[in-house]
C-alpha atoms as a PDB file:
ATOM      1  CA  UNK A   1      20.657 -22.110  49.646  1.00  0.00           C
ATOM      2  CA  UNK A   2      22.314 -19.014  49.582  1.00  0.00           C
ATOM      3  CA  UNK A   3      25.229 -20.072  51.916  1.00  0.00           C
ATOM      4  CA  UNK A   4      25.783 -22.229  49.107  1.00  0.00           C
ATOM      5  CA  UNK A   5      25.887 -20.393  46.541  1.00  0.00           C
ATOM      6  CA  UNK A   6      28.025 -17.274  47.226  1.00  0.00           C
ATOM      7  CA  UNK A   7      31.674 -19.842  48.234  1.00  0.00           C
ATOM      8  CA  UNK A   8      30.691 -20.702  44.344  1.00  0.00           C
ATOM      9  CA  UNK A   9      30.289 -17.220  43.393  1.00  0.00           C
ATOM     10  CA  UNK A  10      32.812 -15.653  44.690  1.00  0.00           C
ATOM     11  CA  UNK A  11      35.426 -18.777  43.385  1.00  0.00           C
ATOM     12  CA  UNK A  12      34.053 -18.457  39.849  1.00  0.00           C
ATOM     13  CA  UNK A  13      34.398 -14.716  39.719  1.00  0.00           C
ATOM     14  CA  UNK A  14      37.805 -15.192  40.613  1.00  0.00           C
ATOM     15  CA  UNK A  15      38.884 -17.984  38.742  1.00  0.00           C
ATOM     16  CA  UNK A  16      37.150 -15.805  35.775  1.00  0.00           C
ATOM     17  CA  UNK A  17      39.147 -12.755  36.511  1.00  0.00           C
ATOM     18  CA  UNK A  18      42.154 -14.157  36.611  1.00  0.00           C
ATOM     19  CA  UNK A  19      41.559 -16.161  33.980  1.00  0.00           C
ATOM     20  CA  UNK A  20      40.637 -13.166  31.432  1.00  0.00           C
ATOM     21  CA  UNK A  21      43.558 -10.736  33.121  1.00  0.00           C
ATOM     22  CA  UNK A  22      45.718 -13.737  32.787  1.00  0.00           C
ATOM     23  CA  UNK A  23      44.887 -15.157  29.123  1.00  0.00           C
ATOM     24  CA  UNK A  24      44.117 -11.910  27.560  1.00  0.00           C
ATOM     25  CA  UNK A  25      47.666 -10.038  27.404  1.00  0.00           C
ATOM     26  CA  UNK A  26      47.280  -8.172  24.110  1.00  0.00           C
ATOM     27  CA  UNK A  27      44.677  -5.755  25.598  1.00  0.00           C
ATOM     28  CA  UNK A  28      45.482  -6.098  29.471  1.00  0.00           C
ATOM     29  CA  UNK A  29      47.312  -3.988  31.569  1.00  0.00           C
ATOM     30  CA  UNK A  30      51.311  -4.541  32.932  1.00  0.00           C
ATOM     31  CA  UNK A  31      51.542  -7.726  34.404  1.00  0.00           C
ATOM     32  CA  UNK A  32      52.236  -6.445  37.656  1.00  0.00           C
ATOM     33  CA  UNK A  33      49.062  -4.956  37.929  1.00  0.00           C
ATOM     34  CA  UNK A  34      47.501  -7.918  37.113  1.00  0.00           C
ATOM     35  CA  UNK A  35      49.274 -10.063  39.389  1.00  0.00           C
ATOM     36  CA  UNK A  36      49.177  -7.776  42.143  1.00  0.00           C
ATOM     37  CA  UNK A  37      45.045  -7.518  41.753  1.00  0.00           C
ATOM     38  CA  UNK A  38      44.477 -11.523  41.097  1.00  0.00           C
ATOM     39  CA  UNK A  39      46.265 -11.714  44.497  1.00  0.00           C
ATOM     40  CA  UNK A  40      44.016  -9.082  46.162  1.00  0.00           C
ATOM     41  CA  UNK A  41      40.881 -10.863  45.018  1.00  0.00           C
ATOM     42  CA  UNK A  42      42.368 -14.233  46.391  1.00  0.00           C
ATOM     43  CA  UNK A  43      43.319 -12.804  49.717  1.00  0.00           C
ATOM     44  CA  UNK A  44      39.659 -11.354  49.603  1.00  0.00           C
ATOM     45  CA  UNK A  45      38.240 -14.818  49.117  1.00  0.00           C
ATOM     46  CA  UNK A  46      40.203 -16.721  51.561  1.00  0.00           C
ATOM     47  CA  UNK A  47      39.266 -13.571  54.223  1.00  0.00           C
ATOM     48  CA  UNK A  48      35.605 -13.505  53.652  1.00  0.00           C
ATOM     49  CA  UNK A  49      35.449 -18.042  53.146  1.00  0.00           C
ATOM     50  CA  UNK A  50      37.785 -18.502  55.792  1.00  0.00           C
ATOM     51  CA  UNK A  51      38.510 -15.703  58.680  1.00  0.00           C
ATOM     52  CA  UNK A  52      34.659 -13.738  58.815  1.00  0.00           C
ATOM     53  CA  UNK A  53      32.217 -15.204  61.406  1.00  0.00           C
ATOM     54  CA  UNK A  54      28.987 -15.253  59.824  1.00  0.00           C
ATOM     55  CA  UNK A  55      26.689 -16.808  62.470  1.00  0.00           C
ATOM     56  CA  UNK A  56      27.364 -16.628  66.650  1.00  0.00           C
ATOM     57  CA  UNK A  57      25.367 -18.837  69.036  1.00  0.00           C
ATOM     58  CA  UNK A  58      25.768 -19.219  72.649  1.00  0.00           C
ATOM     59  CA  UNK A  59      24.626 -21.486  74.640  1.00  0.00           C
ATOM     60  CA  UNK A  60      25.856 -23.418  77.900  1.00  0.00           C
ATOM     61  CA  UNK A  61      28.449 -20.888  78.511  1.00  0.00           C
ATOM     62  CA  UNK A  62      29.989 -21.478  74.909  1.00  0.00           C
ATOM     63  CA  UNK A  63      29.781 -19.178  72.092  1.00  0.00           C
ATOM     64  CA  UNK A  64      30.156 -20.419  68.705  1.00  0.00           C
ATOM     65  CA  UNK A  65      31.587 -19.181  65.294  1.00  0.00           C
ATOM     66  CA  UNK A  66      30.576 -20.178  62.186  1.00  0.00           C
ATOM     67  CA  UNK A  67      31.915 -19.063  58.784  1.00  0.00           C
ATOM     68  CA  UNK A  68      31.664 -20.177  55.691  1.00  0.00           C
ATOM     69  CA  UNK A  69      34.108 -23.108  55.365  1.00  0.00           C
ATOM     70  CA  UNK A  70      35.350 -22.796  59.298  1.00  0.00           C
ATOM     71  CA  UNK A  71      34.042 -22.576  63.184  1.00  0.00           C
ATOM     72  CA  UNK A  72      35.641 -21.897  66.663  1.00  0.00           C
ATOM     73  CA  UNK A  73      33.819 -22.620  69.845  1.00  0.00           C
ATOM     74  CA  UNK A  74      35.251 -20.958  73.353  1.00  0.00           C
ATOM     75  CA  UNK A  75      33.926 -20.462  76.742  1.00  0.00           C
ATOM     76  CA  UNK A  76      32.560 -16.804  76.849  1.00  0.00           C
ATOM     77  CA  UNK A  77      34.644 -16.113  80.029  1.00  0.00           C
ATOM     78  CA  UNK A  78      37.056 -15.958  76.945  1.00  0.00           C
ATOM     79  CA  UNK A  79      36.389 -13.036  75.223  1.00  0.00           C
ATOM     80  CA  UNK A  80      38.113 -10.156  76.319  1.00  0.00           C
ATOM     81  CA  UNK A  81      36.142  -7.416  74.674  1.00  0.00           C
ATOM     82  CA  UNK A  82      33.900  -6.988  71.189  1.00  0.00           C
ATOM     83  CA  UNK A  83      34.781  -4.071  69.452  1.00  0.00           C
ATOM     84  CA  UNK A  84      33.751  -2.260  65.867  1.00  0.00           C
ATOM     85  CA  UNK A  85      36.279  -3.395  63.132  1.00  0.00           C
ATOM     86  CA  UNK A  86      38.335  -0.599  61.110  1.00  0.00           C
ATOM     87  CA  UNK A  87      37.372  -1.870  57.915  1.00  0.00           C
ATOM     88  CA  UNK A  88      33.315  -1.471  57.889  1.00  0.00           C
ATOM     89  CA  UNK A  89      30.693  -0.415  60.316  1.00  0.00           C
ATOM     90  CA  UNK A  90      28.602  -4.167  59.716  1.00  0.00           C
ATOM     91  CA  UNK A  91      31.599  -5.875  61.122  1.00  0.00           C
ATOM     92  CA  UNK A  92      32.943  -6.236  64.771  1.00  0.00           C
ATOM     93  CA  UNK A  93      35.998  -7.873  66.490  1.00  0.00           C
ATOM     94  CA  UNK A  94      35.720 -10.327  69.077  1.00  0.00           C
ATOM     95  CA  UNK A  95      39.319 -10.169  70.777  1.00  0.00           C
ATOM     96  CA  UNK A  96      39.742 -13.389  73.367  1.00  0.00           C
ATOM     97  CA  UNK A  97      42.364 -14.692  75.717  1.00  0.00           C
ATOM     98  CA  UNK A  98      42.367 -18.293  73.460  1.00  0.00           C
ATOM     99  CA  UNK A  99      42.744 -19.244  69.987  1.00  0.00           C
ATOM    100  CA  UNK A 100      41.670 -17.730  67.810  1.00  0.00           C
ATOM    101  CA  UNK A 101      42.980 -14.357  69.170  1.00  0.00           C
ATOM    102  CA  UNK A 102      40.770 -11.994  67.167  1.00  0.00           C
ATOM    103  CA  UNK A 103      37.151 -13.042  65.383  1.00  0.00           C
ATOM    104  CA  UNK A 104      36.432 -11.145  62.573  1.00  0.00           C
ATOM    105  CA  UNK A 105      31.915 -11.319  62.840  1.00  0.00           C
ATOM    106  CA  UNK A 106      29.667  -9.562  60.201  1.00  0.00           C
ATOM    107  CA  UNK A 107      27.106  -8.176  62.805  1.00  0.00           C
ATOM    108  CA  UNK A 108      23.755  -6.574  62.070  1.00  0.00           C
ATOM    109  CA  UNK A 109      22.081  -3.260  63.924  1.00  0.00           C
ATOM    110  CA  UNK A 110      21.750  -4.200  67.648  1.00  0.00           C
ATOM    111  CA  UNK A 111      24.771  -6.985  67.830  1.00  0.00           C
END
């Protein structure tokens, strides 16, 4: 249920934001600034929908990605080394030889 509910979320908060930076000039700030942050909360949505693994399985000799609204699947043989991400300490990159070239996956304590 709550794999549902937080693609909504996160699309209504945006939508809302940008509709009350957007529709609401008299108080807002410059336009710029409100352009330039409606585009950081889109880029944020499409990153954490779109490009963050969520779930990894293996099995067979195949490890699977799942996000939110996308999935890879590659041999493990693949992956050239897991790393921890720059950006947070809950999130580690899975650099392979194939496509995708770099997995973004939120990883708990003992990943």
């Amino acid at each position: 249920m709550i794999d549902f509910a937080i693609p909504i979320l996160l699309g209504l908060a945006t939508l809302g934001m940008g509709a009350s930076l957007l529709l609401d000039v008299t108080s807002s700030g410059p336009l710029l600034f409100d352009a330039v942050l409606l585009l950081f909360l889109l880029w944020l949505d499409y990153w954490s929908l779109w490009r963050i693994a969520y779930r990894l399985e293996y099995a067979n000799g195949v490890l699977t990605c799942r996000g939110r609204f996308s999935s890879w699947a590659f041999p493990l043989s693949q992956v050239a080394r897991a790393r921890p991400a720059a950006i947070d300490i809950g999130f580690q990159v899975l650099e392979t030889r194939s496509n995708p070239k770099r997995v973004l996956a939120c990883v708990s304590k003992g990943f």
